[in-house]
PDB file of N, CA and C in Angstrom:
ATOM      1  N   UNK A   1      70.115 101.692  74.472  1.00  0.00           N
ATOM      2  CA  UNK A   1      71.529 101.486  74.310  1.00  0.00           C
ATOM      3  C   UNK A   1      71.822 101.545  72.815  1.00  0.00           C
ATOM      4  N   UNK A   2      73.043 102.247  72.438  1.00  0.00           N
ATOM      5  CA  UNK A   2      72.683 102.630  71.377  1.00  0.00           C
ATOM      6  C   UNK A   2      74.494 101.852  70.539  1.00  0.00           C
ATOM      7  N   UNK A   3      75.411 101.663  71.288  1.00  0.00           N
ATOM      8  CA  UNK A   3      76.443 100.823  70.646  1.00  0.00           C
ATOM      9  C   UNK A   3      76.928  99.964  71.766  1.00  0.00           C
ATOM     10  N   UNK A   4      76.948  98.655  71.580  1.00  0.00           N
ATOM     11  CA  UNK A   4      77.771  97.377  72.630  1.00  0.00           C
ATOM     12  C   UNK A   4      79.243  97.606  71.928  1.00  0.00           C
ATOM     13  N   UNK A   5      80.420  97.633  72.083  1.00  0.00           N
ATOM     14  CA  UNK A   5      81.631  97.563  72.303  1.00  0.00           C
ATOM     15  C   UNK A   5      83.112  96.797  72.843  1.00  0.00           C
ATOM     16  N   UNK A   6      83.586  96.049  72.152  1.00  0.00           N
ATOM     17  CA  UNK A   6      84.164  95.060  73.010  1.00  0.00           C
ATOM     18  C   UNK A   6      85.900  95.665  72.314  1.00  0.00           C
ATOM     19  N   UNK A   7      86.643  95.692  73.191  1.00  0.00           N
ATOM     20  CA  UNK A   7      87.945  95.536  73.144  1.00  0.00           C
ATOM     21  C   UNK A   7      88.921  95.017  74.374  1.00  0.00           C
ATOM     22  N   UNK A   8      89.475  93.510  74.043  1.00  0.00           N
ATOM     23  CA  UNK A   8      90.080  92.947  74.508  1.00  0.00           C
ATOM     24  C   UNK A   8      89.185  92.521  75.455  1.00  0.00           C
ATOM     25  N   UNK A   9      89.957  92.921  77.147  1.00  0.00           N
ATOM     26  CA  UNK A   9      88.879  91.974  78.525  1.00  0.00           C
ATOM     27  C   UNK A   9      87.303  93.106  78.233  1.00  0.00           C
ATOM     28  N   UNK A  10      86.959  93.846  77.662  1.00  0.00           N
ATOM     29  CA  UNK A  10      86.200  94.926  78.354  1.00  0.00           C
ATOM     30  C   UNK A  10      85.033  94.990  77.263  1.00  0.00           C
ATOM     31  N   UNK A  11      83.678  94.857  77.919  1.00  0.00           N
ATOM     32  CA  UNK A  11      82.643  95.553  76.646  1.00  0.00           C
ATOM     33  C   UNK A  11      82.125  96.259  77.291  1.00  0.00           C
ATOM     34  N   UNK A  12      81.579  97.183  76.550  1.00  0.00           N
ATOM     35  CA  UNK A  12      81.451  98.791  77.018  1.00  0.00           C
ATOM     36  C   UNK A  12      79.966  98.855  76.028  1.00  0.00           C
ATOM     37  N   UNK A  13      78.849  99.016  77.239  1.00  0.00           N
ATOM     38  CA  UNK A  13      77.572  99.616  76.609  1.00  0.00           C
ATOM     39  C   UNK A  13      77.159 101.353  76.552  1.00  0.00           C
ATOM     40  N   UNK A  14      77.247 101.691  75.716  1.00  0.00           N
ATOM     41  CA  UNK A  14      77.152 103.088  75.361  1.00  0.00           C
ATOM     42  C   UNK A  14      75.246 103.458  74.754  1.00  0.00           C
ATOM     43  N   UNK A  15      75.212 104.732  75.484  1.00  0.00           N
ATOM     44  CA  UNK A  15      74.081 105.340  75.255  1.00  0.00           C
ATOM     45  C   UNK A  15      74.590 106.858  74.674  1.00  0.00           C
ATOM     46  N   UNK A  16      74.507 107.100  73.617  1.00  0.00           N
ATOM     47  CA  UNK A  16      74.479 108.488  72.902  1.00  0.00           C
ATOM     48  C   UNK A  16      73.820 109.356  72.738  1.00  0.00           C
ATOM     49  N   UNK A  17      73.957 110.703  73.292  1.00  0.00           N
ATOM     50  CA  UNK A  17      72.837 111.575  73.277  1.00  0.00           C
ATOM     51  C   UNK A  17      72.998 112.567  72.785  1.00  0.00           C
ATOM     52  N   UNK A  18      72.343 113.721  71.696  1.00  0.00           N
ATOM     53  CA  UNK A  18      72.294 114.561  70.947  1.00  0.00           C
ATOM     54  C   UNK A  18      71.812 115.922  71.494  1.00  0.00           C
ATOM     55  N   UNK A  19      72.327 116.876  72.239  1.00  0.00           N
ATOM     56  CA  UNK A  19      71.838 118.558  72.021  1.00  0.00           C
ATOM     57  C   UNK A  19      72.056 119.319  71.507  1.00  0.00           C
ATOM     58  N   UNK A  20      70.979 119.907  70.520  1.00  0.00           N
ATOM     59  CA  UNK A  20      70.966 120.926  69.495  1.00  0.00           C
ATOM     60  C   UNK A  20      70.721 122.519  70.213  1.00  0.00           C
ATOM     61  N   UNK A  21      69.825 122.074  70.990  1.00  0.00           N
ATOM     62  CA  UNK A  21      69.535 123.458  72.358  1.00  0.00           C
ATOM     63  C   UNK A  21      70.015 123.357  73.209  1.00  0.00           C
ATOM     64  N   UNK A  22      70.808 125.184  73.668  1.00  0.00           N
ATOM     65  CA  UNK A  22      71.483 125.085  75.003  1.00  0.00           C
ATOM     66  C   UNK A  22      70.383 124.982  75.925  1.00  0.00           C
ATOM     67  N   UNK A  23      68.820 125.144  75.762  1.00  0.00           N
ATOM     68  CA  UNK A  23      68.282 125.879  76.957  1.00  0.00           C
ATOM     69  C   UNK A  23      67.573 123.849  77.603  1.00  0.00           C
ATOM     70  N   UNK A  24      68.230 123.101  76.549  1.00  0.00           N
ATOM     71  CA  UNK A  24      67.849 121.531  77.518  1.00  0.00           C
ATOM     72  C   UNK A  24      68.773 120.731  78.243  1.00  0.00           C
ATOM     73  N   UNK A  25      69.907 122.015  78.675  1.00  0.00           N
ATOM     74  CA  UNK A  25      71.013 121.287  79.365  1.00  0.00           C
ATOM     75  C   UNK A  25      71.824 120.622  78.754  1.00  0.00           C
ATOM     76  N   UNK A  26      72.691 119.887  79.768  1.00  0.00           N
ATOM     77  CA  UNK A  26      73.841 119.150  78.715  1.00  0.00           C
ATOM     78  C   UNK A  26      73.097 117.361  78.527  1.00  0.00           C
ATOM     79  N   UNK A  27      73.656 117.045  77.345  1.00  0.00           N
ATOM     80  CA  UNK A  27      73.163 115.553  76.852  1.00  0.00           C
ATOM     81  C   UNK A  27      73.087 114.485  77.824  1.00  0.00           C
ATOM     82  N   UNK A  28      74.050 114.445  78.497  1.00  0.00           N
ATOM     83  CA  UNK A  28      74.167 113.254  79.333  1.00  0.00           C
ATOM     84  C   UNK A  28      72.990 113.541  80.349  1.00  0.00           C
ATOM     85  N   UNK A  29      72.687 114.338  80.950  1.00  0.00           N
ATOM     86  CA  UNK A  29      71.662 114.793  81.980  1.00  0.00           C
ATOM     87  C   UNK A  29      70.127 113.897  81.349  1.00  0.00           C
ATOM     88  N   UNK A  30      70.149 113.641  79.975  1.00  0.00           N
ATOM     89  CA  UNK A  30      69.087 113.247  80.014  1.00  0.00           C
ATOM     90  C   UNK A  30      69.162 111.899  80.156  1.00  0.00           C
ATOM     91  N   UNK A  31      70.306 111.002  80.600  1.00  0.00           N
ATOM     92  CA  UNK A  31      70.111 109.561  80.486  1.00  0.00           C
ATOM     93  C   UNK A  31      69.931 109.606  82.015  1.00  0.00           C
ATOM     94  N   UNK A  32      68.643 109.098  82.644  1.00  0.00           N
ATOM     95  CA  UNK A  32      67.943 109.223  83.728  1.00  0.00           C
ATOM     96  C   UNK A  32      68.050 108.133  83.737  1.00  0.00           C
ATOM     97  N   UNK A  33      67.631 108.037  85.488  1.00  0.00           N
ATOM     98  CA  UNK A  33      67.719 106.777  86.230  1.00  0.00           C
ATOM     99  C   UNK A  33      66.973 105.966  86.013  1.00  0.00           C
ATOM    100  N   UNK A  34      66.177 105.863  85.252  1.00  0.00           N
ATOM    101  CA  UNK A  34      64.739 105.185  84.346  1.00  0.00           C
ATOM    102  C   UNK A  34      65.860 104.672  83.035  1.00  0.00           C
ATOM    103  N   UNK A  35      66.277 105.313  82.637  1.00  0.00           N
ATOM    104  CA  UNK A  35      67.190 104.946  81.329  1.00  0.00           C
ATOM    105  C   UNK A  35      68.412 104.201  81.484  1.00  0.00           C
ATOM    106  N   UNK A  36      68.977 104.237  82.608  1.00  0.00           N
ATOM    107  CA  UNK A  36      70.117 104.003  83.060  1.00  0.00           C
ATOM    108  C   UNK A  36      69.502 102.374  83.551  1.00  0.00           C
ATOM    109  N   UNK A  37      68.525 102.443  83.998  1.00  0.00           N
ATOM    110  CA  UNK A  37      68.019 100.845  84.577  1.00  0.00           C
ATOM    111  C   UNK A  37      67.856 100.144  83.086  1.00  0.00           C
ATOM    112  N   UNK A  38      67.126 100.904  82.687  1.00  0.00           N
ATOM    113  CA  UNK A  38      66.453  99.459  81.400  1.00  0.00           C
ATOM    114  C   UNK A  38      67.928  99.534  80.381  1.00  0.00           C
ATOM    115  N   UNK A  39      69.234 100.236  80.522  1.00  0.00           N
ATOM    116  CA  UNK A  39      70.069  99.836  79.636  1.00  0.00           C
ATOM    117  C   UNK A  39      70.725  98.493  80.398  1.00  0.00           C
ATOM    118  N   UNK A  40      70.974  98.890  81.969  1.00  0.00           N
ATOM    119  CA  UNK A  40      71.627  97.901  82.254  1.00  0.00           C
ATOM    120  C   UNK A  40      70.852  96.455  82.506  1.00  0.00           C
ATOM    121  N   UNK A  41      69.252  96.668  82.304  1.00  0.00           N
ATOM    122  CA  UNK A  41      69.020  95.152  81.797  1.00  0.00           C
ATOM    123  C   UNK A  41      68.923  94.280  80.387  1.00  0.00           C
ATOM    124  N   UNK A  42      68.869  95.773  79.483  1.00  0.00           N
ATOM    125  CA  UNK A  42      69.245  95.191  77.949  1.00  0.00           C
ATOM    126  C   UNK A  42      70.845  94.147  78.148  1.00  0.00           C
ATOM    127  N   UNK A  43      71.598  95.095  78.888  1.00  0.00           N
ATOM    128  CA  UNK A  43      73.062  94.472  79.045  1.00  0.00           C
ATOM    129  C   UNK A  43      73.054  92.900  79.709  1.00  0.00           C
ATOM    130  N   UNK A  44      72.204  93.000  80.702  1.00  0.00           N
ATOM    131  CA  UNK A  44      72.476  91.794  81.425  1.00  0.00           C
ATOM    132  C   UNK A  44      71.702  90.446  80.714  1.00  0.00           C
ATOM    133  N   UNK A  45      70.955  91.038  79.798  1.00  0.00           N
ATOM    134  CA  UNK A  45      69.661  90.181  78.516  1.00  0.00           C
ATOM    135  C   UNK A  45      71.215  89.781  77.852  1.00  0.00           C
ATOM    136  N   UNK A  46      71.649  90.384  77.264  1.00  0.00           N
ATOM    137  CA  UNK A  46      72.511  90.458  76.259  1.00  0.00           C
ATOM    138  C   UNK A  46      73.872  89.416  76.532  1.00  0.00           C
ATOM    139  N   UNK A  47      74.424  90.004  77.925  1.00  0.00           N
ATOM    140  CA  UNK A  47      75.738  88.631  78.370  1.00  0.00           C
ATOM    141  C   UNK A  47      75.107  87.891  78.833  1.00  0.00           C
ATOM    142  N   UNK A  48      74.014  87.937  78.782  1.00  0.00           N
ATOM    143  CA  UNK A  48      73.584  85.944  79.336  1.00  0.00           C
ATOM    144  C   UNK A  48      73.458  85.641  77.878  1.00  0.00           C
ATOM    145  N   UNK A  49      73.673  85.902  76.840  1.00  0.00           N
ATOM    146  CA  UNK A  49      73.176  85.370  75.211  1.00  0.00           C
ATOM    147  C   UNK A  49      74.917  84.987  75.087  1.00  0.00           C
ATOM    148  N   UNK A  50      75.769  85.792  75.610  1.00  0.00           N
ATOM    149  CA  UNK A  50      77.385  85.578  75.002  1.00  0.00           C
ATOM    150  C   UNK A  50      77.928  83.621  75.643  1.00  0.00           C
ATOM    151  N   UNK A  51      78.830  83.236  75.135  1.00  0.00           N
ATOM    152  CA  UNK A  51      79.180  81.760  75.194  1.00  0.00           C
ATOM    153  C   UNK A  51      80.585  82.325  76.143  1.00  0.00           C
ATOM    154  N   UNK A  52      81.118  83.031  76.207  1.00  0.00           N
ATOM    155  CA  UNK A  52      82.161  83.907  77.138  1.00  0.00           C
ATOM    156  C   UNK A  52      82.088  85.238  77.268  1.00  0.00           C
ATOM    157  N   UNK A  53      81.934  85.250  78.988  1.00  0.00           N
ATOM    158  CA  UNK A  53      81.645  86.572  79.137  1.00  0.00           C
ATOM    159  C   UNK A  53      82.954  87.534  79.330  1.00  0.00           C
ATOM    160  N   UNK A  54      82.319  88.683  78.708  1.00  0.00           N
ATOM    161  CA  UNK A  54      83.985  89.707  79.472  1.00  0.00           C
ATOM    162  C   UNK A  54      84.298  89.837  80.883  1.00  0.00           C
ATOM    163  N   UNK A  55      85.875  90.136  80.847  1.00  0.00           N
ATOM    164  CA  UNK A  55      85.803  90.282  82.647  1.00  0.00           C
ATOM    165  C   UNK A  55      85.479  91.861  83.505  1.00  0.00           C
ATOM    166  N   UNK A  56      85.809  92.343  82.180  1.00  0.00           N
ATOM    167  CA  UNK A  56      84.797  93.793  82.387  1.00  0.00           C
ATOM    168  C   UNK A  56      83.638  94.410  82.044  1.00  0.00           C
ATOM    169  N   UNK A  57      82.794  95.214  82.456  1.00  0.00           N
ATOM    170  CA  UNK A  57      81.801  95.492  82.070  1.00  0.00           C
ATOM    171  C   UNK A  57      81.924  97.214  82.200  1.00  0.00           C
ATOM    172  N   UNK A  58      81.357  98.143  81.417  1.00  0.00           N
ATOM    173  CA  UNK A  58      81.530  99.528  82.009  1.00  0.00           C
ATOM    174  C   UNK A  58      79.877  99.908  81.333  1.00  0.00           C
ATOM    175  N   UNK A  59      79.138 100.899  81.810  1.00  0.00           N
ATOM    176  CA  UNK A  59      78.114 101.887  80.816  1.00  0.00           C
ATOM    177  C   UNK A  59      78.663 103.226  80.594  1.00  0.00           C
ATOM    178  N   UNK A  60      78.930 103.475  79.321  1.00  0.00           N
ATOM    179  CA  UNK A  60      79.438 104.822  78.725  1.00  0.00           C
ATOM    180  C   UNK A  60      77.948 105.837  78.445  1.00  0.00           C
ATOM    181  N   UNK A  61      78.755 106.997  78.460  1.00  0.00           N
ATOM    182  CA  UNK A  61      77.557 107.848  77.438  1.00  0.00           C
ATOM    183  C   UNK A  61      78.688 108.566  76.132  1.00  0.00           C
ATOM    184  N   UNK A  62      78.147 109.153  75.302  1.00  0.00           N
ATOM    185  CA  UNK A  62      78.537 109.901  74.399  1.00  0.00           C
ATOM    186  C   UNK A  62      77.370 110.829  74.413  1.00  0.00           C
ATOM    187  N   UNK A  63      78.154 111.948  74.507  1.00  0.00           N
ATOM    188  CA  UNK A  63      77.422 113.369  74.757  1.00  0.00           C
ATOM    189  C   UNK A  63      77.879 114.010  73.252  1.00  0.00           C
ATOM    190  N   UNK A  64      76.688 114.707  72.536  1.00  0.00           N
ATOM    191  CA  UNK A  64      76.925 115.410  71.623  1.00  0.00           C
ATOM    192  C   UNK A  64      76.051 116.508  71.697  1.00  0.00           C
ATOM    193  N   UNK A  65      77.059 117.802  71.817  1.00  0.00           N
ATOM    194  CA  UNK A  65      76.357 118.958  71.746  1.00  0.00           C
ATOM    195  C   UNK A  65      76.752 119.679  70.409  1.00  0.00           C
ATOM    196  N   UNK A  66      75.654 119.812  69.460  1.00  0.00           N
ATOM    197  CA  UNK A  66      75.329 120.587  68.524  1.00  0.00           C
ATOM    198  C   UNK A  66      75.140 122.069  67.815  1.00  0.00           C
ATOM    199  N   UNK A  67      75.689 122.816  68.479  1.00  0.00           N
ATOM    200  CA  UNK A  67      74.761 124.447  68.268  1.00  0.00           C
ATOM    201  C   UNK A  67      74.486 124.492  66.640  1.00  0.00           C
ATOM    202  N   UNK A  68      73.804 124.990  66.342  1.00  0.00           N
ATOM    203  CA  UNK A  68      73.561 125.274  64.959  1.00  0.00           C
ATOM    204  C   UNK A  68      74.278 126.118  64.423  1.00  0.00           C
ATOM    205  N   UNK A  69      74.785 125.931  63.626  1.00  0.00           N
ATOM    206  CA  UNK A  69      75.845 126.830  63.051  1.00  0.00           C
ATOM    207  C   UNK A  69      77.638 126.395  63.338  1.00  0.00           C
ATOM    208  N   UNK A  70      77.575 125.920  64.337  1.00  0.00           N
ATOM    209  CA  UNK A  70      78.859 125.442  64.907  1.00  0.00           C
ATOM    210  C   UNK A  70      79.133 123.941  64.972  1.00  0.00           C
ATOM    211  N   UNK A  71      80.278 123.659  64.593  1.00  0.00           N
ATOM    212  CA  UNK A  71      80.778 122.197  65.231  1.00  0.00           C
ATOM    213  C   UNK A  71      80.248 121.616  66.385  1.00  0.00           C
ATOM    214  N   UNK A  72      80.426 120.327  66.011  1.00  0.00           N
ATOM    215  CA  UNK A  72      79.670 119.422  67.146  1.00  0.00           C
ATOM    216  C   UNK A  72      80.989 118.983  68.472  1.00  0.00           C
ATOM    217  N   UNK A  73      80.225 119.123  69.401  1.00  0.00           N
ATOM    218  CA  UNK A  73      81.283 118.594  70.917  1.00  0.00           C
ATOM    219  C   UNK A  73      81.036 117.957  70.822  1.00  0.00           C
ATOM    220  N   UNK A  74      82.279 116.606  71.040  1.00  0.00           N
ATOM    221  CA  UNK A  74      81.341 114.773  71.653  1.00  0.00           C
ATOM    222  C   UNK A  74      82.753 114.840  73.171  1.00  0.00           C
ATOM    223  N   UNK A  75      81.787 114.596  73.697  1.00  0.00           N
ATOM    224  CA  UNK A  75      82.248 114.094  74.850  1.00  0.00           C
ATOM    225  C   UNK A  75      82.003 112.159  75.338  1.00  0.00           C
ATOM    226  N   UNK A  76      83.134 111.514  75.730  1.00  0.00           N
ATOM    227  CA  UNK A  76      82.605 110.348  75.452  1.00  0.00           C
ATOM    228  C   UNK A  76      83.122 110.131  77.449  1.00  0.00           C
ATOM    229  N   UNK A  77      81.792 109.827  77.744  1.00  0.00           N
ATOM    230  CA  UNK A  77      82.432 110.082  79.747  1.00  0.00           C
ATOM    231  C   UNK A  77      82.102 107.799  79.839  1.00  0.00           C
ATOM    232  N   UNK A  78      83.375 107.892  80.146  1.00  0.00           N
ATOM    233  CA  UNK A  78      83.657 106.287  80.425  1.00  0.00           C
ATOM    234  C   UNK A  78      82.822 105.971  82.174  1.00  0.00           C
ATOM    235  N   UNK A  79      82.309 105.237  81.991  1.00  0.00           N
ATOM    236  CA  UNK A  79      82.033 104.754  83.583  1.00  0.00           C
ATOM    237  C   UNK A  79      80.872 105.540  84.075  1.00  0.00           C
ATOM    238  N   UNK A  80      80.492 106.013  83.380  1.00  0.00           N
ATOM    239  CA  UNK A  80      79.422 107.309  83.767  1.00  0.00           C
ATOM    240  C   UNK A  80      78.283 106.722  84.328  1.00  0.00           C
ATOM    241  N   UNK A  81      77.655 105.385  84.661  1.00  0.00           N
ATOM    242  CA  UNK A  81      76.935 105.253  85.702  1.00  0.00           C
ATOM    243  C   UNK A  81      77.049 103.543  85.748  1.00  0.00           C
ATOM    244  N   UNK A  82      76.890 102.905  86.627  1.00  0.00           N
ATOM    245  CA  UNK A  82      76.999 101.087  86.615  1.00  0.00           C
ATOM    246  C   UNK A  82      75.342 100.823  86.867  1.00  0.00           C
ATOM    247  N   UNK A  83      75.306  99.595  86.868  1.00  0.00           N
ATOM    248  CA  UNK A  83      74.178  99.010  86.778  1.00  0.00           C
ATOM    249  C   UNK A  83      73.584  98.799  88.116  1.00  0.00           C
ATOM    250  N   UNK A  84      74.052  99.306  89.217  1.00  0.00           N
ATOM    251  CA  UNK A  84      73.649  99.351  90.414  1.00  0.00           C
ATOM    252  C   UNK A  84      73.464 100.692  91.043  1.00  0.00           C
ATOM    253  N   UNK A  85      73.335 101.758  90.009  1.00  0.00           N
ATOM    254  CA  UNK A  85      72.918 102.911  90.357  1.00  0.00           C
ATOM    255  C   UNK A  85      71.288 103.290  90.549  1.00  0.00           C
TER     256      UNK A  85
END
Protein backbone atom coordinates (compact mmCIF):
# COMPACT_ATOMS: atom_id res chain seq x y z
CA UNK A 1 0.00 0.00 0.00
CA UNK A 2 1.55 2.76 -1.10
CA UNK A 3 -0.70 6.12 0.16
CA UNK A 4 -3.56 5.97 3.22
CA UNK A 5 -5.86 9.00 2.48
CA UNK A 6 -8.44 10.53 4.52
CA UNK A 7 -10.99 13.17 3.47
CA UNK A 8 -13.80 13.97 5.61
CA UNK A 9 -16.08 10.43 6.47
CA UNK A 10 -13.72 8.40 3.98
CA UNK A 11 -10.01 6.92 4.01
CA UNK A 12 -9.00 5.58 0.98
CA UNK A 13 -5.99 2.97 0.78
CA UNK A 14 -4.27 3.29 -2.50
CA UNK A 15 -1.80 0.97 -4.25
CA UNK A 16 0.13 2.66 -7.25
CA UNK A 17 1.42 1.00 -10.08
CA UNK A 18 3.94 1.99 -12.78
CA UNK A 19 4.07 0.67 -16.73
CA UNK A 20 6.85 1.60 -18.76
CA UNK A 21 6.10 -1.56 -21.23
CA UNK A 22 3.12 -2.04 -23.31
CA UNK A 23 3.94 -5.76 -23.75
CA UNK A 24 3.16 -6.17 -19.43
CA UNK A 25 -0.33 -5.10 -19.79
CA UNK A 26 -2.07 -2.45 -18.07
CA UNK A 27 -0.80 -1.45 -14.29
CA UNK A 28 -3.63 -2.25 -12.35
CA UNK A 29 -3.66 -5.98 -13.66
CA UNK A 30 -0.75 -6.43 -11.62
CA UNK A 31 -2.34 -5.76 -8.17
CA UNK A 32 -3.31 -9.52 -7.73
CA UNK A 33 -5.36 -11.23 -5.45
CA UNK A 34 -2.24 -12.02 -3.30
CA UNK A 35 -1.71 -8.17 -3.23
CA UNK A 36 -5.07 -7.14 -2.86
CA UNK A 37 -5.26 -9.50 0.46
CA UNK A 38 -2.11 -8.40 2.28
CA UNK A 39 -3.17 -4.58 1.49
CA UNK A 40 -6.41 -5.10 2.98
CA UNK A 41 -4.76 -6.51 6.12
CA UNK A 42 -2.10 -3.73 6.31
CA UNK A 43 -5.55 -1.64 6.36
CA UNK A 44 -7.30 -3.51 8.93
CA UNK A 45 -3.55 -3.49 11.15
CA UNK A 46 -3.76 0.11 10.60
CA UNK A 47 -7.73 1.15 11.77
CA UNK A 48 -7.41 -0.90 14.68
CA UNK A 49 -4.21 1.64 15.58
CA UNK A 50 -6.83 4.84 14.76
CA UNK A 51 -8.75 6.27 18.24
CA UNK A 52 -11.82 6.99 15.54
CA UNK A 53 -12.53 5.08 12.85
CA UNK A 54 -13.86 6.36 9.38
CA UNK A 55 -17.30 5.49 8.33
CA UNK A 56 -15.91 4.70 5.03
CA UNK A 57 -13.42 2.62 3.83
CA UNK A 58 -12.58 2.20 -0.10
CA UNK A 59 -9.08 0.36 -1.83
CA UNK A 60 -7.98 2.56 -4.78
CA UNK A 61 -5.33 1.86 -7.40
CA UNK A 62 -3.45 4.51 -9.36
CA UNK A 63 -2.44 3.23 -12.64
CA UNK A 64 0.49 4.86 -14.36
CA UNK A 65 1.32 4.13 -17.78
CA UNK A 66 4.60 5.47 -19.02
CA UNK A 67 5.76 4.97 -22.72
CA UNK A 68 9.10 6.29 -23.13
CA UNK A 69 9.21 9.16 -24.88
CA UNK A 70 5.64 10.19 -24.09
CA UNK A 71 3.63 11.58 -21.20
CA UNK A 72 2.54 9.65 -18.43
CA UNK A 73 -1.41 8.32 -18.11
CA UNK A 74 -2.57 8.11 -14.40
CA UNK A 75 -5.61 6.64 -14.09
CA UNK A 76 -6.86 6.74 -10.49
CA UNK A 77 -9.92 3.71 -10.49
CA UNK A 78 -11.81 4.39 -6.98
CA UNK A 79 -13.27 1.16 -5.44
CA UNK A 80 -11.28 -1.04 -7.58
CA UNK A 81 -11.35 -4.04 -5.31
CA UNK A 82 -12.69 -4.34 -1.27
CA UNK A 83 -11.25 -6.38 1.19
CA UNK A 84 -13.50 -9.26 0.69
CA UNK A 85 -12.43 -9.98 -2.71
Amino acid sequence: MDIVARKGKLMAFVEVKLSRAAGLGPPESRVTRLKQARIATAASEYLSLLDEMPEETRFDVIAITWPPGKPPRIDHIESAFTADD
